[in-house]
Protein backbone atom coordinates (compact mmCIF):
# COMPACT_ATOMS: atom_id res chain seq x y z
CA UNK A 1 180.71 176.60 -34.84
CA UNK A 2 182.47 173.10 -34.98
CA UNK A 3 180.52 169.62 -35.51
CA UNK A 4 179.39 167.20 -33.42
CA UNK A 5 179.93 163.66 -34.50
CA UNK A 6 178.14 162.81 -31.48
CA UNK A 7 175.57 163.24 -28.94
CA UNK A 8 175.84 162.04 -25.25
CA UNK A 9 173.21 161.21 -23.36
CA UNK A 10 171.68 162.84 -20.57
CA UNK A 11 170.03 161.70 -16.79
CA UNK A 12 166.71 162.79 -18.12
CA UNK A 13 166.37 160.25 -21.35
CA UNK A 14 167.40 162.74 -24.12
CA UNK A 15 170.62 163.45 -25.30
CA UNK A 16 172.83 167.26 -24.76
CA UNK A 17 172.42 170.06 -27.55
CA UNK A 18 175.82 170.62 -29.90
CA UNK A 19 176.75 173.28 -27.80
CA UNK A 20 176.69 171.60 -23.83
CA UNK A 21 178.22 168.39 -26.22
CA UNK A 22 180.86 169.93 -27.41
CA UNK A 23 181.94 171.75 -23.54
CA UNK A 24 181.85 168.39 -21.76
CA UNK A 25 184.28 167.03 -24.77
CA UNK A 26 186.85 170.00 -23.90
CA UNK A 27 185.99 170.10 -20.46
CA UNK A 28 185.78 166.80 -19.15
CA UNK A 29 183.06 167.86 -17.26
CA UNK A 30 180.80 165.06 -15.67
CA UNK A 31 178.73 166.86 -12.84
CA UNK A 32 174.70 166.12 -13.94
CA UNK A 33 173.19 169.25 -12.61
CA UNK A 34 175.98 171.10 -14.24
CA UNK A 35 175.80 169.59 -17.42
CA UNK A 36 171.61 169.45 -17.04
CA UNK A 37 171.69 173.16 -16.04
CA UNK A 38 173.90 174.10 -19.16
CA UNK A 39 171.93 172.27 -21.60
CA UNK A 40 168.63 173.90 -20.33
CA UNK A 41 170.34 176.54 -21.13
CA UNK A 42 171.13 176.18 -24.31
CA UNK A 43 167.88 175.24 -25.33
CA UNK A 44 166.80 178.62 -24.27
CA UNK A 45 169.47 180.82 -25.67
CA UNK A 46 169.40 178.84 -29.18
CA UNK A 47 165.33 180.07 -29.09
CA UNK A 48 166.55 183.87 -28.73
CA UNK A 49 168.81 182.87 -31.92
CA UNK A 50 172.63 181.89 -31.84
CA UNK A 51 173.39 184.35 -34.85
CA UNK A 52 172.70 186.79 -32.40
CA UNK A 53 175.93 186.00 -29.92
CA UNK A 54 179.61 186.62 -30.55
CA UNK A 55 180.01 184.54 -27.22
CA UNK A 56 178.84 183.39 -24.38
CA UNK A 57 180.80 182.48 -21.15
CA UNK A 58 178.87 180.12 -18.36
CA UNK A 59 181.24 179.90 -15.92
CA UNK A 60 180.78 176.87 -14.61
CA UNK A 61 182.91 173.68 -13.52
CA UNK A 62 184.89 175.85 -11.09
CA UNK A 63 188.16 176.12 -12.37
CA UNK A 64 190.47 178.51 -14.51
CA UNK A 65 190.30 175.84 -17.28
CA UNK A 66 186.44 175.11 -17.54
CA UNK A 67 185.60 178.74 -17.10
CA UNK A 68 187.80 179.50 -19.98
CA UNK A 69 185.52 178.17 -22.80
CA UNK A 70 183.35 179.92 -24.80
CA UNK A 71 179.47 178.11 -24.99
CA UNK A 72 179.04 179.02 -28.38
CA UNK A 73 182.05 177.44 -30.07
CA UNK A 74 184.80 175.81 -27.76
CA UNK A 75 187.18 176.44 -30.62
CA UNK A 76 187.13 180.27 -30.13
CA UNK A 77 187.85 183.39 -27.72
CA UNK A 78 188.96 181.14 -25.13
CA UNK A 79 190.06 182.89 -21.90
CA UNK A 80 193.30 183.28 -21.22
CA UNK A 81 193.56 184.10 -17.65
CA UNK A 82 196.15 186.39 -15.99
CA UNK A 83 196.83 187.59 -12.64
CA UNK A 84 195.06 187.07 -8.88
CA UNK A 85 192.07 185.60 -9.90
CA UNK A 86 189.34 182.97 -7.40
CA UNK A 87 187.87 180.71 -9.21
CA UNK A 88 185.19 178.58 -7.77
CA UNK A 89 181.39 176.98 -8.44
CA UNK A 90 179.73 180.73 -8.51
CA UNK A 91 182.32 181.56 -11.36
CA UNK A 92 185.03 183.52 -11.52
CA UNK A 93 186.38 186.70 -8.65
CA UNK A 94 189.06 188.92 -9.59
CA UNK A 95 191.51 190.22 -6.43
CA UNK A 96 190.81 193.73 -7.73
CA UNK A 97 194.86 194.75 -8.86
CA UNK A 98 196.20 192.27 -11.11
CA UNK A 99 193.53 189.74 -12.31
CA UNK A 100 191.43 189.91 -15.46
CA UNK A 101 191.15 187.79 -18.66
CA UNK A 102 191.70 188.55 -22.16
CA UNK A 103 188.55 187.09 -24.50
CA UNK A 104 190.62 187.18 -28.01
CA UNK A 105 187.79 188.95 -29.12
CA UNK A 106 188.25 192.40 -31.48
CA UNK A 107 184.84 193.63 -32.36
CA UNK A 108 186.83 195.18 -35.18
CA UNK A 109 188.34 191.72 -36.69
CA UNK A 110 184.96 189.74 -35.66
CA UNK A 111 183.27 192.03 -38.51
CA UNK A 112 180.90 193.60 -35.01
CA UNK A 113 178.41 196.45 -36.88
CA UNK A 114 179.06 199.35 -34.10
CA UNK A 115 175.55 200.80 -34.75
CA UNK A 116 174.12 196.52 -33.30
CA UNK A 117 176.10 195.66 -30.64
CA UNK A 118 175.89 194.96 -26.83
CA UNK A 119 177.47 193.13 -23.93
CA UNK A 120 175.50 191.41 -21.02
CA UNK A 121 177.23 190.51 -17.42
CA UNK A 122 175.49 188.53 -14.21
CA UNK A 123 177.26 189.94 -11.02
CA UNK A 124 176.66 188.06 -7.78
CA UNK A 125 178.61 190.88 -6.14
CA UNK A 126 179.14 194.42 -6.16
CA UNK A 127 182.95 195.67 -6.14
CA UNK A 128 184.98 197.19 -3.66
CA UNK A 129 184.31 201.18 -4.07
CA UNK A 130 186.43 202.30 -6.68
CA UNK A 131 186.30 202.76 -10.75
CA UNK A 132 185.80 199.03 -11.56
CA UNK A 133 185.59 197.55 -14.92
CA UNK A 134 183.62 194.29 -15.25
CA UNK A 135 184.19 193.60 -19.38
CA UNK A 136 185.70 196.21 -21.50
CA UNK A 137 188.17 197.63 -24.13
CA UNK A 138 188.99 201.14 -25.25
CA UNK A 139 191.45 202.58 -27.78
CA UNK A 140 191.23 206.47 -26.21
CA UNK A 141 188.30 207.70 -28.26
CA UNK A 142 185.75 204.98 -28.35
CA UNK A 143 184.86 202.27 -25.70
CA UNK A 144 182.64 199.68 -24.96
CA UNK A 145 182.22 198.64 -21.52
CA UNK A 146 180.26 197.78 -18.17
CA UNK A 147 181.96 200.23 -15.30
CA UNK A 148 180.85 200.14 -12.07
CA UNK A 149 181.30 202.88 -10.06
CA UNK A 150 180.99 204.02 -6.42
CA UNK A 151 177.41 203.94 -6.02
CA UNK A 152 176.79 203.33 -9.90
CA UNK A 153 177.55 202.09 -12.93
CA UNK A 154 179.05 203.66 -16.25
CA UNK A 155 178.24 201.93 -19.57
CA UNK A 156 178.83 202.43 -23.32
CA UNK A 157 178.70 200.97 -26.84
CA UNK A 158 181.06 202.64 -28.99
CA UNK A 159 181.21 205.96 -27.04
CA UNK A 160 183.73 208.09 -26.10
CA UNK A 161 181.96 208.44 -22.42
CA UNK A 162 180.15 206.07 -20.41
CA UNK A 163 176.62 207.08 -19.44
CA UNK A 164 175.30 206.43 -15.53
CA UNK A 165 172.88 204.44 -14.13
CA UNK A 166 172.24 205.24 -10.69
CA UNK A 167 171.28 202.20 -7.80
CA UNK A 168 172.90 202.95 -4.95
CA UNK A 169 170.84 200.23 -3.18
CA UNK A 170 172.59 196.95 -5.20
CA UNK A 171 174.74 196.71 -7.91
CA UNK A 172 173.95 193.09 -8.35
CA UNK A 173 172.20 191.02 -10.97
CA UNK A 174 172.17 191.28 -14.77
CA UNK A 175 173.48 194.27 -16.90
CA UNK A 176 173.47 195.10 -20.60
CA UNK A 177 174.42 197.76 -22.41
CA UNK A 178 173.27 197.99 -26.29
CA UNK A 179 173.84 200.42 -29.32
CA UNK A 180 170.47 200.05 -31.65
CA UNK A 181 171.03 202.24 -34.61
CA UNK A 182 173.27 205.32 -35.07
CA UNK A 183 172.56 208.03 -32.26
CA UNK A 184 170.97 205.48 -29.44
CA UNK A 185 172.69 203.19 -26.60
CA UNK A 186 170.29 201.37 -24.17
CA UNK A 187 170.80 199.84 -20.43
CA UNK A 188 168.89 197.09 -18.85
CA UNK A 189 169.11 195.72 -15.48
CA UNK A 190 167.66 192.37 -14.82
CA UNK A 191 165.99 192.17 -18.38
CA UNK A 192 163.97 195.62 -18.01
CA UNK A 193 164.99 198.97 -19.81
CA UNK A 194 165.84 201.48 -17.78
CA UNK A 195 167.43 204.34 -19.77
CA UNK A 196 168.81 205.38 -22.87
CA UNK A 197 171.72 207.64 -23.95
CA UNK A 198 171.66 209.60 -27.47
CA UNK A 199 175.12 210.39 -29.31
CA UNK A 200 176.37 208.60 -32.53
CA UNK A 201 178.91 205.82 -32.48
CA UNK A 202 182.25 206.51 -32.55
CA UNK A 203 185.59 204.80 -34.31
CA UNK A 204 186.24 201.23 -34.63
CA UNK A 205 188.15 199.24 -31.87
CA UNK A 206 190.68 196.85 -32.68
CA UNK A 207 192.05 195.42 -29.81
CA UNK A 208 190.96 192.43 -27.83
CA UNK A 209 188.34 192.59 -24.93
CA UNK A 210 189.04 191.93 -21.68
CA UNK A 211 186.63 190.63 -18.77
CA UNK A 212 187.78 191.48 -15.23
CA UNK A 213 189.06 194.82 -16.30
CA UNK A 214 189.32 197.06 -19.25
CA UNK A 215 191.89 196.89 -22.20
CA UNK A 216 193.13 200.37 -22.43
CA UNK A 217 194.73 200.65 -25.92
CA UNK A 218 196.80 197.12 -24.60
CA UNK A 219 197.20 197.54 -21.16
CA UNK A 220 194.71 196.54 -18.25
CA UNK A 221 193.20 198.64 -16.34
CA UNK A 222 189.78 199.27 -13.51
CA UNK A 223 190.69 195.97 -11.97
CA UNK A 224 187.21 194.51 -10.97
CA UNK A 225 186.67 192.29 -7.46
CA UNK A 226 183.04 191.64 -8.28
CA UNK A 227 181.92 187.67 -8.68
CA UNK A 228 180.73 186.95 -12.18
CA UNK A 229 178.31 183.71 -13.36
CA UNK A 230 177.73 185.01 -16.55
CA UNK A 231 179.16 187.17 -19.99
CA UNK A 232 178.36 187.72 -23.23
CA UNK A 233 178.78 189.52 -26.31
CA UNK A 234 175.93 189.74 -28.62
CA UNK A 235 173.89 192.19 -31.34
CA UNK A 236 171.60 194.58 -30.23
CA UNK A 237 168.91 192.42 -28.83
CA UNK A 238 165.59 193.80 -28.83
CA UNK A 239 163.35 194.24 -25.25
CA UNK A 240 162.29 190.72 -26.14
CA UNK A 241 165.60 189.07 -26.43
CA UNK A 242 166.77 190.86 -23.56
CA UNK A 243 164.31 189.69 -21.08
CA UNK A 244 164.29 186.34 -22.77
CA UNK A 245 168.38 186.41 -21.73
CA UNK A 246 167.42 187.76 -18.35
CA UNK A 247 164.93 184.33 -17.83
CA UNK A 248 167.21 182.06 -19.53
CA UNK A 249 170.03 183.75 -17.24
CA UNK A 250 167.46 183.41 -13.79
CA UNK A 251 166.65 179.33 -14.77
CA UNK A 252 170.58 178.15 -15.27
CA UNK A 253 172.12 180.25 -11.91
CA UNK A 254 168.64 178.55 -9.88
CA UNK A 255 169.78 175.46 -11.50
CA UNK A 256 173.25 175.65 -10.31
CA UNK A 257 172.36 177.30 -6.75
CA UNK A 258 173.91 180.05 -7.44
CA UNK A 259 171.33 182.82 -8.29
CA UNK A 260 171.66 186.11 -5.90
């Protein structure tokens, strides 16, 4: 994580955390309740722990540029974009065929532990019916990814097959899939477990992840149309840090008009 040399301050007296500083340097970014609602934010994510995320996308600031920075350190996995994709003040839509964007991040070359890992998403939408792939990467035998289905969604943490959770009512809100220790993968919705799936992890991934669709040993695939406010890549956070996401998550989308 880079320095600061400086701090700038903020409408409310105080002065922006490292992390919101260093965004409006690279962003440019001057909107108050944006820059209010991402440094409320940080506060709350740095009291879950930092070490805990690989990275952290807000998307915010509405455009391909802004939404391509990573919260955590500016410097790294920044987005590169590709494809038919809308971006706007809710975040970012993919058109479903061609758009997705590649994070730069390799769990294998980021030194990830498979056995504590997990990725969280914030959908505002549900996608078009269809195999749709929110944030993923798979090299044939082991995956990681949030797949929503027709009626469902698929998830995994170094598995070789997604596991289902079934809400045929709304697929909206936040998701996470974790792997906590060698034979277990758990799935949250909106901060709260709601099942597990047994099976030991399986081999290392080296390729980069993508967010929009899934990186299928290089090539994307499961284009996603669903409107995303939120991803992350982080450890296996326990119940605690989960539900301490899911709040943090709930206070910066209110902030920004823009929670579903």
């Amino acid at each position: 994580m880079r320095g600061i040399l400086r701090m700038i301050p903020s409408s409310y007296g105080g002065a922006y955390g490292p992390l919101t500083t260093a965004w409006i340097v690279d962003t440019g970014e001057s909107d108050i309740t944006i820059l209010n609602a991402l440094n409320s934010f940080e506060t709350e994510i740095t009291s879950i722990g930092l070490s805990k995320f690989y990275y952290l996308y807000p998307f915010v600031g509405g455009d391909s540029t802004k939404h391509s920075f990573n919260l955590l350190d500016t410097a790294q996995y920044q987005i590169s974009w590709f494809g038919g994709i809308t971006h706007n003040s809710n975040g970012y839509t993919p058109n479903g065929t061609t758009g997705y964007g590649n994070t730069g991040f390799n769990p294998f070359t980021a030194g990830v532990t498979k056995t504590d890992f997990g990725m969280t998403i914030y959908s505002r939408t549900p996608s078009i019916s269809g195999n749709r792939c929110h944030v993923g990467v798979s090299n044939g035998p082991s995956q990681n990814l949030l797949l929503e289905l027709t009626g469902s969604w698929s998830v995994s943490a170094y598995s070789n097959s997604g596991f289902s959770w079934y809400d045929a009512t709304t697929r909206k809100g936040m998701f996470t899939v974790l792997r906590d220790g060698v034979n277990n993968q758990d799935f949250y919705k909106n901060g709260v477990y709601d099942r597990s799936s047994l099976g030991a992890p399986t081999s290392d991934i080296n390729l980069s992840t993508f967010i929009g669709a899934r990186n299928s040993s290089g090539s994307a695939s499961l284009f996603s149309t669903s409107n995303i406010s939120l991803q992350v890549a982080h450890k296996a956070l326990t119940a605690g840090d989960v539900l301490a996401l899911n709040t943090a998550n709930t206070n910066f989308q209110t902030a920004l008009g823009r929670f579903i």
